[in-house]
Protein backbone atom coordinates (compact mmCIF):
# COMPACT_ATOMS: atom_id res chain seq x y z
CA UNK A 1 0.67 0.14 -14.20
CA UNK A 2 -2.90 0.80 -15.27
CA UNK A 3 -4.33 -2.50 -13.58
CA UNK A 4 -2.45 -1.50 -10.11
CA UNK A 5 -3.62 2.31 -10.69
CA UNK A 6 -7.19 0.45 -10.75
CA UNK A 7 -6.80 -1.93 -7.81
CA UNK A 8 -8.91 -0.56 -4.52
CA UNK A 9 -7.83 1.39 -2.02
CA UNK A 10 -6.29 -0.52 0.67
CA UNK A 11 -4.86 -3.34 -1.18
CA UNK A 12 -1.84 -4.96 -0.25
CA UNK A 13 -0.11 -4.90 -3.58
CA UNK A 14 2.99 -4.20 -5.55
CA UNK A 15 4.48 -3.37 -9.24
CA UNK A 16 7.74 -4.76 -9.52
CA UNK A 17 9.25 -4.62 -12.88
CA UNK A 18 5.79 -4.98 -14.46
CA UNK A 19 4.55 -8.22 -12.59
CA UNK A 20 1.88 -7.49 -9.51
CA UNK A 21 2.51 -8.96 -6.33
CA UNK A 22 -0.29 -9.04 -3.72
CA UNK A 23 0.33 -9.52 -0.17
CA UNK A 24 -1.63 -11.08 2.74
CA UNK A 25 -2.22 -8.55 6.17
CA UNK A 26 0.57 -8.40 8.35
CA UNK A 27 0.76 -10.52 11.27
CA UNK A 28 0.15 -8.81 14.88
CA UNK A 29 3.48 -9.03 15.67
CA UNK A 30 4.51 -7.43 12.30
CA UNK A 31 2.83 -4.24 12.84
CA UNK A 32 4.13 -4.32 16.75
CA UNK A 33 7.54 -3.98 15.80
CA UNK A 34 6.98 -1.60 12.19
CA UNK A 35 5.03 0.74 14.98
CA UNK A 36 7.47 0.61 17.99
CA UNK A 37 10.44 1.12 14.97
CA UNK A 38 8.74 3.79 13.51
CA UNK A 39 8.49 5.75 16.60
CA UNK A 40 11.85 5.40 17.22
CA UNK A 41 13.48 6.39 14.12
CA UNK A 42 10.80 8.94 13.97
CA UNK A 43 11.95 10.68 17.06
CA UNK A 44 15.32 10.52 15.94
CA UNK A 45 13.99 12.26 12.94
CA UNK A 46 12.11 14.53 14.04
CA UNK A 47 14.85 15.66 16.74
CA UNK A 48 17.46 16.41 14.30
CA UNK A 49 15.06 18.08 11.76
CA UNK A 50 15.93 15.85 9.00
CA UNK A 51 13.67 14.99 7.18
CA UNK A 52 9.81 13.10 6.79
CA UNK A 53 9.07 9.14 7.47
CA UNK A 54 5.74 7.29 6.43
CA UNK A 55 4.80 3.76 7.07
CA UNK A 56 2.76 1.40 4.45
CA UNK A 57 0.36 1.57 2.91
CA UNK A 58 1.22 4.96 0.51
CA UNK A 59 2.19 4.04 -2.42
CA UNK A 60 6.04 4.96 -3.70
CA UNK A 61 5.87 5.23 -7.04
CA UNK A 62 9.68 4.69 -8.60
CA UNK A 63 8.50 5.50 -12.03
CA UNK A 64 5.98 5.98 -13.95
CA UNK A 65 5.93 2.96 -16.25
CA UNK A 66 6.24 -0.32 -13.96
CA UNK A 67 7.31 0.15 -10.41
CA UNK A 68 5.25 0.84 -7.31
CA UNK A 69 6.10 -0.55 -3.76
CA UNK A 70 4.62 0.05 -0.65
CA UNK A 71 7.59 -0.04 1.81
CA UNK A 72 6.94 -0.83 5.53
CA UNK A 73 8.51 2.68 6.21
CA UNK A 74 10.26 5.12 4.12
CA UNK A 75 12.13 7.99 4.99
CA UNK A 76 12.52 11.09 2.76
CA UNK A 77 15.47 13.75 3.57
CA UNK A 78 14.96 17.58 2.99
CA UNK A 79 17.83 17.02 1.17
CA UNK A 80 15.80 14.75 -1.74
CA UNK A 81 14.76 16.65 -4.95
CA UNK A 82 11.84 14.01 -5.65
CA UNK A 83 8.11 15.39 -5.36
CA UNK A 84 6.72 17.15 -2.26
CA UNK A 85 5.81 14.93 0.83
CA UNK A 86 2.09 16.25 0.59
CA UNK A 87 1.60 14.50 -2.19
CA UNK A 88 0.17 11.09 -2.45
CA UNK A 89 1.47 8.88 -4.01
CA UNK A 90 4.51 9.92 -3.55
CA UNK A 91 6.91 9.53 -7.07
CA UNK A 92 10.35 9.67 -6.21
CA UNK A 93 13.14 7.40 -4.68
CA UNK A 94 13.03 7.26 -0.60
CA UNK A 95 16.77 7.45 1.28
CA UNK A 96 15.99 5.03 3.10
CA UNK A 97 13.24 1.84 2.96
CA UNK A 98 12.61 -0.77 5.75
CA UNK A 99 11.10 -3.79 4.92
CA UNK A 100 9.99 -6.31 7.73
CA UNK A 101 9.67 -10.03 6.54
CA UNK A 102 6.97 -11.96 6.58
CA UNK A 103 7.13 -16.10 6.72
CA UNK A 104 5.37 -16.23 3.92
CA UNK A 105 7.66 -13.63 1.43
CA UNK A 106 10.87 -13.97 2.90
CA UNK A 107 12.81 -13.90 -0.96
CA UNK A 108 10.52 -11.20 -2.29
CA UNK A 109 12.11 -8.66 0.34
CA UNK A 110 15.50 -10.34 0.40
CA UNK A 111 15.99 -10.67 -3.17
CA UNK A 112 13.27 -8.95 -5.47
CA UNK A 113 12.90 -5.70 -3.76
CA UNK A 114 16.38 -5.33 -2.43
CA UNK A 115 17.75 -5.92 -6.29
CA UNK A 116 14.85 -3.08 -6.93
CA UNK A 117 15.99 -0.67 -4.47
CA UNK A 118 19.37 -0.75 -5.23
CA UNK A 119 18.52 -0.53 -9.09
CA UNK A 120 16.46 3.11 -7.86
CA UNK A 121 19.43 4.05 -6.04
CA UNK A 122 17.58 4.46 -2.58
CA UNK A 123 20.97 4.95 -0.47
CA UNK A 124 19.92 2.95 2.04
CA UNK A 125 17.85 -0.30 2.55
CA UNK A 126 17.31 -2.66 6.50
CA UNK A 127 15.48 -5.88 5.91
CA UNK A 128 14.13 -6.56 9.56
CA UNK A 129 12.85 -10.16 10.86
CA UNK A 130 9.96 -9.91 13.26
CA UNK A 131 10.21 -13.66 14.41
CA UNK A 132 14.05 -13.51 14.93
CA UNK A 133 14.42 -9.39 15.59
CA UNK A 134 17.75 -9.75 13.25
CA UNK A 135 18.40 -6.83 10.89
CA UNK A 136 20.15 -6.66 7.69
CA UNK A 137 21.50 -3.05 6.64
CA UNK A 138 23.11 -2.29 3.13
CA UNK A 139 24.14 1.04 1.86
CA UNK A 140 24.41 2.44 -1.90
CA UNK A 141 27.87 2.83 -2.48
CA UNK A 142 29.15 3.16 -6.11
CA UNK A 143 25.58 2.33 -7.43
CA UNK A 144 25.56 -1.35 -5.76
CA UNK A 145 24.43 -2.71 -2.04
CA UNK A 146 26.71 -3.08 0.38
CA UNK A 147 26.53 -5.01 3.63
CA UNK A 148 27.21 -2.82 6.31
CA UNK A 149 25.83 -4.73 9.03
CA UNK A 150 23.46 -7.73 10.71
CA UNK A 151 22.25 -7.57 14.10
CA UNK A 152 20.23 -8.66 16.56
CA UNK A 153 17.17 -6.08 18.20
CA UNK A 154 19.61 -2.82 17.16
CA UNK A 155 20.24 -1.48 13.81
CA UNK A 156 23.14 0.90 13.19
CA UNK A 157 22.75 3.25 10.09
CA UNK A 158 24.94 5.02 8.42
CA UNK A 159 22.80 7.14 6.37
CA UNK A 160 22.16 8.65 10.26
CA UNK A 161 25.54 7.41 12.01
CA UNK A 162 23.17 6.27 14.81
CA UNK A 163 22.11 3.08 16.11
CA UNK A 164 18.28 2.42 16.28
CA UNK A 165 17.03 -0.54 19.51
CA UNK A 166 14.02 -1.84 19.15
């Protein structure tokens, strides 16, 4: 944790479990589709007064010791007892992470951070491919991931009971 607290600002990196993963800058079409997402979840959000979403790069620090992530975008209910939004980074476990692939990480979203997530108990985790525009939603139920759902260009959550285009 001290060698990612020392890493510059800006760096695409991670603390998973103690071992640092760096990242290479999101393709174009990446950040096309975390931005158009965002907005849409965000005026979902925002219309319904639920709650606060951020997109990478904050950091989300799940404790203090050896995890830090920086999701694609997060989502943080009034409802959550973890540390005020204003505060950055933020220490606490999200409701809800979205992770967009990348070719060149496919596993480390699929597997390592989904296994992470569900470990933190964030209730509710969409893997989303850019190249493909399938999504992948699981839900926290009794402490482990559950499929709820694979689509293509719509996500349906039920942390919200709404379905998300995009």
């Amino acid at each position: 944790m001290e060698v990612y607290k020392m890493l510059p600002e800006g760096t695409l990196a991670e603390l998973i479990n103690g071992q640092l993963y760096m990242s290479p800058s999101p393709s174009n079409k990446h950040q096309w589709l975390l931005i158009s997402m965002m907005r849409t979840i965000a005026d979902f959000i925002e219309a319904n007064s639920l709650g606060k979403i951020l997109i990478a790069p904050p950091d989300v620090y799940l404790d203090q010791e050896s995890n830090a992530v920086q999701p694609d975008i997060y989502f943080i209910s009034h409802t959550n007892s973890s540390q005020p939004l204003e505060e950055i980074p933020y220490h606490g476990v999200p409701d809800l992470i979205v992770e967009f692939l990348s070719p060149s990480n496919n596993t480390h979203d699929l597997v390592t951070k989904k296994e992470l997530y569900e470990k933190f108990g964030v209730k509710e985790y969409w893997i989303i491919d850019p190249s493909t525009k399938e999504s992948i939603v699981y839900k926290l139920e009794n402490n482990l991931y559950t499929l709820t759902g694979k689509e293509i260009a719509t996500v349906f959550s039920p942390l919200f009971n709404h379905s998300f285009s995009f």
